[in-house]
Protein backbone atom coordinates (compact mmCIF):
# COMPACT_ATOMS: atom_id res chain seq x y z
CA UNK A 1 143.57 123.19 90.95
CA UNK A 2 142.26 120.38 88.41
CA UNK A 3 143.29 120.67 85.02
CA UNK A 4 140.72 121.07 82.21
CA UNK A 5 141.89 117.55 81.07
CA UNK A 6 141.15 115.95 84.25
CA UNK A 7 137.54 118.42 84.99
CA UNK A 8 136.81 116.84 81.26
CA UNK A 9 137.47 112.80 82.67
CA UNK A 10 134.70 113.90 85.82
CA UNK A 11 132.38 115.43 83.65
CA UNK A 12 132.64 111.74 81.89
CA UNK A 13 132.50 109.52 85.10
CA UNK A 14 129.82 111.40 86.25
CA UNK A 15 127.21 111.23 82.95
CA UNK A 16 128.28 107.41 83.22
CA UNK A 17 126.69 107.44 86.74
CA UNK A 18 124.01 109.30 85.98
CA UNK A 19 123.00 107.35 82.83
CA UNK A 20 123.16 103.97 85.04
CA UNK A 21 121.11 106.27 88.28
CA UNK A 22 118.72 106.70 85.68
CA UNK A 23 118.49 103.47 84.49
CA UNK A 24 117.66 102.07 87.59
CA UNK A 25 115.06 104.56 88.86
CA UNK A 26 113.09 103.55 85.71
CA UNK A 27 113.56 99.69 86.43
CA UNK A 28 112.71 100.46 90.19
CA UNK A 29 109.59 102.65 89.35
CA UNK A 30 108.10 99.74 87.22
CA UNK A 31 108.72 97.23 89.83
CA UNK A 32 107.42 99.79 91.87
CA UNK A 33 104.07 100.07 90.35
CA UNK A 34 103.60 96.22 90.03
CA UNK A 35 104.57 95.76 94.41
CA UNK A 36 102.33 98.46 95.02
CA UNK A 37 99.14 96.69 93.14
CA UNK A 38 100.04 93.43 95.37
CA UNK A 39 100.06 95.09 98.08
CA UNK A 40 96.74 96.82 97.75
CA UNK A 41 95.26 93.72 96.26
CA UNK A 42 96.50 91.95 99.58
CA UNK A 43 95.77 94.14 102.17
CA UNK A 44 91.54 93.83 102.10
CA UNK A 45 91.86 90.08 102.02
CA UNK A 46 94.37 90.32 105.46
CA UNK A 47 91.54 92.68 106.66
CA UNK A 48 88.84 89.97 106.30
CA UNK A 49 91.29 87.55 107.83
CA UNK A 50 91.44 89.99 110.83
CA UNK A 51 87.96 90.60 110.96
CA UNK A 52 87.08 87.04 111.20
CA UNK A 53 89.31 86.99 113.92
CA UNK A 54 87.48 89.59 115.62
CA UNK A 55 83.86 87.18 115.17
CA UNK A 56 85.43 84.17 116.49
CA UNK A 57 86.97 85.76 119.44
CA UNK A 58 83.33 87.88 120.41
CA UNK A 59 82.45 84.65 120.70
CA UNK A 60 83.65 83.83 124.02
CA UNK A 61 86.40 81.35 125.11
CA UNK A 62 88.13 79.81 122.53
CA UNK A 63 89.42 76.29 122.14
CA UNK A 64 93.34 76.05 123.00
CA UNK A 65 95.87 75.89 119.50
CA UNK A 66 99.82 75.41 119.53
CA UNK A 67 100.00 79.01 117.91
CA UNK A 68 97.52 80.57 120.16
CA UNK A 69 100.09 78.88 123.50
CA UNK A 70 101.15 81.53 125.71
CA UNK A 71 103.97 81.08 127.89
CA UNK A 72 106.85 83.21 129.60
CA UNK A 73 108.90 84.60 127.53
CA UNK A 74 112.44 83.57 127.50
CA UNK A 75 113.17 83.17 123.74
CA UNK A 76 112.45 84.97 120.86
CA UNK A 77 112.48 84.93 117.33
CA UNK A 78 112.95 88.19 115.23
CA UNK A 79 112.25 87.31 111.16
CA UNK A 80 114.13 90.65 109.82
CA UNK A 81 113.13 91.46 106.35
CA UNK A 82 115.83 93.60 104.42
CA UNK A 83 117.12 93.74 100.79
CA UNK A 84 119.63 91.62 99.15
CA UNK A 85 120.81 94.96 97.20
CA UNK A 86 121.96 98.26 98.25
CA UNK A 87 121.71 101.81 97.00
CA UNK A 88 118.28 102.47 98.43
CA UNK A 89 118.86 105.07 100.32
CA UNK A 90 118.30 104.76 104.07
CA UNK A 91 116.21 101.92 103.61
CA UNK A 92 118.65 99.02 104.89
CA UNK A 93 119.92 101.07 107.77
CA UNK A 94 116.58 102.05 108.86
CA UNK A 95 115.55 98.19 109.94
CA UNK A 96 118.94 97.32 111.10
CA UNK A 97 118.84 100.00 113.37
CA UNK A 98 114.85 99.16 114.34
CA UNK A 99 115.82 95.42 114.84
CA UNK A 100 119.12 96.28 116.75
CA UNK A 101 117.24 98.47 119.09
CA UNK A 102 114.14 95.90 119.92
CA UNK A 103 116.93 93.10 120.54
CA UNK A 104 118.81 95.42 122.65
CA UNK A 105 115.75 96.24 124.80
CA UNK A 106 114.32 93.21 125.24
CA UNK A 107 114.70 90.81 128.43
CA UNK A 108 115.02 87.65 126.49
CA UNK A 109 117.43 85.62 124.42
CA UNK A 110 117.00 87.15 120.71
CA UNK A 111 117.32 84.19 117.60
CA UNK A 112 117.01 86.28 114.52
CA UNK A 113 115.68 84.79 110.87
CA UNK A 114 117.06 87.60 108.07
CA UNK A 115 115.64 87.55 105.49
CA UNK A 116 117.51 89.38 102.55
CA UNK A 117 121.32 89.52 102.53
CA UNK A 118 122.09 92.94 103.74
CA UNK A 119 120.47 91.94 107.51
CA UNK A 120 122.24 88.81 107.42
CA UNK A 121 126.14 90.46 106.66
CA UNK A 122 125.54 93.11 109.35
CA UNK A 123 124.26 90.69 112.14
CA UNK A 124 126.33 87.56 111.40
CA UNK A 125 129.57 89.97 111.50
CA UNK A 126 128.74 91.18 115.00
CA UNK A 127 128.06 87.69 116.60
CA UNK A 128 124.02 87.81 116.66
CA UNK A 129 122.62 84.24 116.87
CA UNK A 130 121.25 84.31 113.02
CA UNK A 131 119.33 81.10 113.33
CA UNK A 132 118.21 81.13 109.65
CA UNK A 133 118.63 83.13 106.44
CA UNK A 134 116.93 83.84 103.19
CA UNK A 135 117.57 85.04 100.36
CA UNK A 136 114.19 86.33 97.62
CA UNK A 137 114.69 87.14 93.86
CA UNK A 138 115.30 91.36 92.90
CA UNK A 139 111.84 91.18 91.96
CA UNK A 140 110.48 91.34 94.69
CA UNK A 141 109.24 88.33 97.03
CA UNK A 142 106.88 85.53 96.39
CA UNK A 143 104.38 83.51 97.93
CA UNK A 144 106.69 80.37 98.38
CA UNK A 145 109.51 82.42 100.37
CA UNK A 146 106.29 83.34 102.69
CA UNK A 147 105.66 79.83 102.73
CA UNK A 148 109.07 78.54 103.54
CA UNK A 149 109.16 81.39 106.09
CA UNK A 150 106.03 80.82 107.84
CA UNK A 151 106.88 77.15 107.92
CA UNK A 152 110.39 77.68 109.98
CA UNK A 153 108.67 80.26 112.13
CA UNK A 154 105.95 77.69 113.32
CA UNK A 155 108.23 74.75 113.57
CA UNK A 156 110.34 76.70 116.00
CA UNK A 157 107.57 78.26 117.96
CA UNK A 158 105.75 75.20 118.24
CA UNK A 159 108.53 72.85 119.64
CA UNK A 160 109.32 75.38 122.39
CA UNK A 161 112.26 76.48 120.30
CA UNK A 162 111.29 80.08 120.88
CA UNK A 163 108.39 81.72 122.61
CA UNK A 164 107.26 84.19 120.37
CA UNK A 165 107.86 85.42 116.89
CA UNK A 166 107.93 89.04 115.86
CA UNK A 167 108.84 90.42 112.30
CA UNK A 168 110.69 93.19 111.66
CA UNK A 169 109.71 95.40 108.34
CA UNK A 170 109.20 98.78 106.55
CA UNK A 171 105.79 99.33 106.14
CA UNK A 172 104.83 100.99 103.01
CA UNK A 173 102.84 104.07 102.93
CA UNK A 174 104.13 105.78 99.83
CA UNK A 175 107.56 105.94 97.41
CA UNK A 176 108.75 108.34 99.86
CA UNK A 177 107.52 107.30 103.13
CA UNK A 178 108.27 104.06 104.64
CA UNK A 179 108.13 103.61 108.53
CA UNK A 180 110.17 100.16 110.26
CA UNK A 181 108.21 98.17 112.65
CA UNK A 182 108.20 95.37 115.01
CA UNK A 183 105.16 93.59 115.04
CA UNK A 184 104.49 90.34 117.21
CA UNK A 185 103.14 87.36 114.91
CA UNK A 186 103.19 84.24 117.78
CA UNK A 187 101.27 83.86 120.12
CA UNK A 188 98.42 84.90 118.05
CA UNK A 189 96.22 86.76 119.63
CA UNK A 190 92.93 87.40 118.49
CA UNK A 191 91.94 90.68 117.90
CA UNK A 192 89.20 92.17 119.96
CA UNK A 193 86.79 95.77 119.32
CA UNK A 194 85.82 97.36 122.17
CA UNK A 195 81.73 96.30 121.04
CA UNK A 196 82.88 93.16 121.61
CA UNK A 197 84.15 93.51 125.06
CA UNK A 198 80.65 94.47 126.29
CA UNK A 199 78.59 92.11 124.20
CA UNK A 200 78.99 88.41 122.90
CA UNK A 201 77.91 86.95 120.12
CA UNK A 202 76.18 83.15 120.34
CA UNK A 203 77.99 81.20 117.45
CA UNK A 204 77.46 77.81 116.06
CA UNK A 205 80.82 76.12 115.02
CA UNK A 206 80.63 73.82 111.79
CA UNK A 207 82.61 72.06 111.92
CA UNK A 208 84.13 71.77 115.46
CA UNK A 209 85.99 75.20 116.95
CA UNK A 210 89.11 73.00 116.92
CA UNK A 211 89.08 72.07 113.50
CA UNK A 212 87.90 75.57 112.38
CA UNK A 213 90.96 77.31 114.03
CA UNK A 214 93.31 73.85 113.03
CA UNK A 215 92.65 75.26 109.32
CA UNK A 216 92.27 79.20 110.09
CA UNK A 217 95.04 79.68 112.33
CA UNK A 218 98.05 78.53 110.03
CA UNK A 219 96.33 80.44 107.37
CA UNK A 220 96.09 83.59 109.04
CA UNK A 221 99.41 83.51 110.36
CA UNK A 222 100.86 82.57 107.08
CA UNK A 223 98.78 85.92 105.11
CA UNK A 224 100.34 87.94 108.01
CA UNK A 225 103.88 87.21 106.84
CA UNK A 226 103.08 87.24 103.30
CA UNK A 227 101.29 90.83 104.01
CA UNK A 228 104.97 91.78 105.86
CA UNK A 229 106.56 91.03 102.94
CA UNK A 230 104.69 92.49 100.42
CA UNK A 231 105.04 95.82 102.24
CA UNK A 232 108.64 95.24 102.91
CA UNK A 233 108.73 94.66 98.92
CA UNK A 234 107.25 97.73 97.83
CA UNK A 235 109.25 99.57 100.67
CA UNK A 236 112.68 98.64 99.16
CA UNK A 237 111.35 99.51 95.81
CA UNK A 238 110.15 103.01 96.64
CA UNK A 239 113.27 103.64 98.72
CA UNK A 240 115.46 102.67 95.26
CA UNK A 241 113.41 104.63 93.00
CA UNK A 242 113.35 107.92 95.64
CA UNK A 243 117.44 107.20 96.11
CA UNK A 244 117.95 107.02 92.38
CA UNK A 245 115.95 110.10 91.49
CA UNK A 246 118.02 112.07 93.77
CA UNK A 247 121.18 110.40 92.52
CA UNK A 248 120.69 111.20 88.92
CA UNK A 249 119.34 115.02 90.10
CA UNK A 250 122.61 115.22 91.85
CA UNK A 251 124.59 113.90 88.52
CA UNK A 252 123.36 116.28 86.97
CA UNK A 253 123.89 119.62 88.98
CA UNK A 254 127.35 117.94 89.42
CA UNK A 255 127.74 117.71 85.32
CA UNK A 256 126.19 121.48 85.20
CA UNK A 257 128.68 123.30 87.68
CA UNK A 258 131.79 121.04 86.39
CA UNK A 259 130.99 122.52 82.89
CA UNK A 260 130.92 125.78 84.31
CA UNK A 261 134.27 125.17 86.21
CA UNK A 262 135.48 123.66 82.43
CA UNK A 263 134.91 126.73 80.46
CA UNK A 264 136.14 128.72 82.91
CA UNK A 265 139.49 127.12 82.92
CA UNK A 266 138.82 127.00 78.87
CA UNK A 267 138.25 130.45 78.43
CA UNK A 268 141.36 131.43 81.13
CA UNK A 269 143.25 128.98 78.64
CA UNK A 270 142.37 130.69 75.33
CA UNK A 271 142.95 134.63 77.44
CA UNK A 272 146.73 133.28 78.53
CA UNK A 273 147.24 132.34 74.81
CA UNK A 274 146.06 135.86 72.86
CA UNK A 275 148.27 137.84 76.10
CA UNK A 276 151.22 135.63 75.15
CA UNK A 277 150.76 136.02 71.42
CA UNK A 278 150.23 140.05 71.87
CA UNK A 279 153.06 140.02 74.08
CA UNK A 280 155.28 138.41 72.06
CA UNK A 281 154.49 140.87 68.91
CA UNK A 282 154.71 143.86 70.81
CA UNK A 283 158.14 142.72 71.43
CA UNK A 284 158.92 141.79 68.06
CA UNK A 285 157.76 145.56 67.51
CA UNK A 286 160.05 147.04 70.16
């Protein structure tokens, strides 16, 4: 049984924790807030990308493009996107285990591209073939680490390195839901509706299809790893702000029943004292 003294020293260690649990659910909810406005601010101008898509391919046949190349699949790149902290919950885990499981049931040699330090310790440390790492700031990621992503992922693809590129993130649906995927990136394909399987569409290219998809087709791969990462940023955030809510909750029903436990032991202390002091004058008496 714990001595009051030492119930006193957890009830201490544990408002410590709480105050910093509570700390960082505050700093996570305002980061939070901002990831979630980029993310909704991004996602209509990826929807236009995909929708343009969608007119150039009812157009018939297009012209060939190095990202567009299909060929058999024997390599393949995997661009994991975890955090570089912990304590968010099952966030992490989540996308390790989604990534370990496509690379485990796929045919083909798997190169992986982490992104965010907690992918990269748990793959190099089991002998994956980590091709590439990166690491983004704890506010969240920007544009350039899109860029400098989307510029290794092409160079590979395009010099037959690898034969397709997937990504691997959490996409965000709210600060308490958000659902790993695998999504292919290369060979893009263009997107087609089902109108546009039964009807074409006569276009007139200016300029030339070839230089039209030479300038859309880096673009739009480019906004589809930026729009990955945006929802992998807000993911990590709601995960942290959900994990530290239920941290400091937890602090303090622990606080509440080891003050209970406390006065307990206080109150047993103070009843052992009065018997002792009675017992000792009724003695005196006798």
């Amino acid at each position: 049984m714990a001595t009051l003294k030492q119930i006193r020293g957890r009830i201490k260690a544990a408002k410590n924790i709480q105050q910093i649990t509570k700390a960082m659910k505050l700093v996570a909810a305002a980061r939070l807030k901002k990831a979630t406005d980029r993310v909704l601010d991004a996602r209509p101008y990826a929807e236009r990308m995909k929708g343009l898509m969608e007119s150039l391919a009812s157009a018939g046949e297009l012209p060939s493009h190095p990202l567009m190349e299909k060929r058999p699949i024997k390599r393949i790149c995997v661009i994991l996107l975890t955090s570089d902290r912990g304590l968010a919950g099952a966030y992490n885990t989540a996308l390790i285990r989604k990534s370990a499981e496509f690379i485990r049931d796929c045919d083909a040699d798997v190169q992986l591209y982490t992104v965010g330090k907690k992918g990269t310790q748990f793959f190099s440390k089991r002998n994956y073939n980590v091709v590439a790492t990166l690491t983004v700031p704890s506010a969240g990621a920007r544009l350039e680490d899109a860029i400098t992503v989307s510029k290794k992922a092409r160079e590979m693809f395009e010099s037959g390195e690898v034969d397709a590129i997937y990504v691997c993130y959490s996409k965000f649906y709210s600060a308490i839901r958000q659902v790993p995927q695998v999504v292919q990136l290369l060979p893009i394909e263009a997107p087609v509706t089902e109108e546009q399987t039964t009807t074409g569409i006569p276009f007139e290219f200016e300029p030339s299809p070839a230089g039209l998809l030479e300038t859309l087709l880096p673009r739009y791969f480019q906004t589809l790893v930026w729009q990955s990462m945006l929802e992998a940023t807000a993911s990590e955030f709601g995960a942290r702000m959900t994990a530290m809510t239920s941290a400091t909750d937890n602090a303090g029903k622990m606080i509440h029943n080891l003050t209970l436990t406390a006065n307990r032991e206080r109150q047993a202390a103070i009843t052992t004292e009065i018997l002792e002091v009675v017992g000792g004058a009724e003695a005196l008496k006798n």
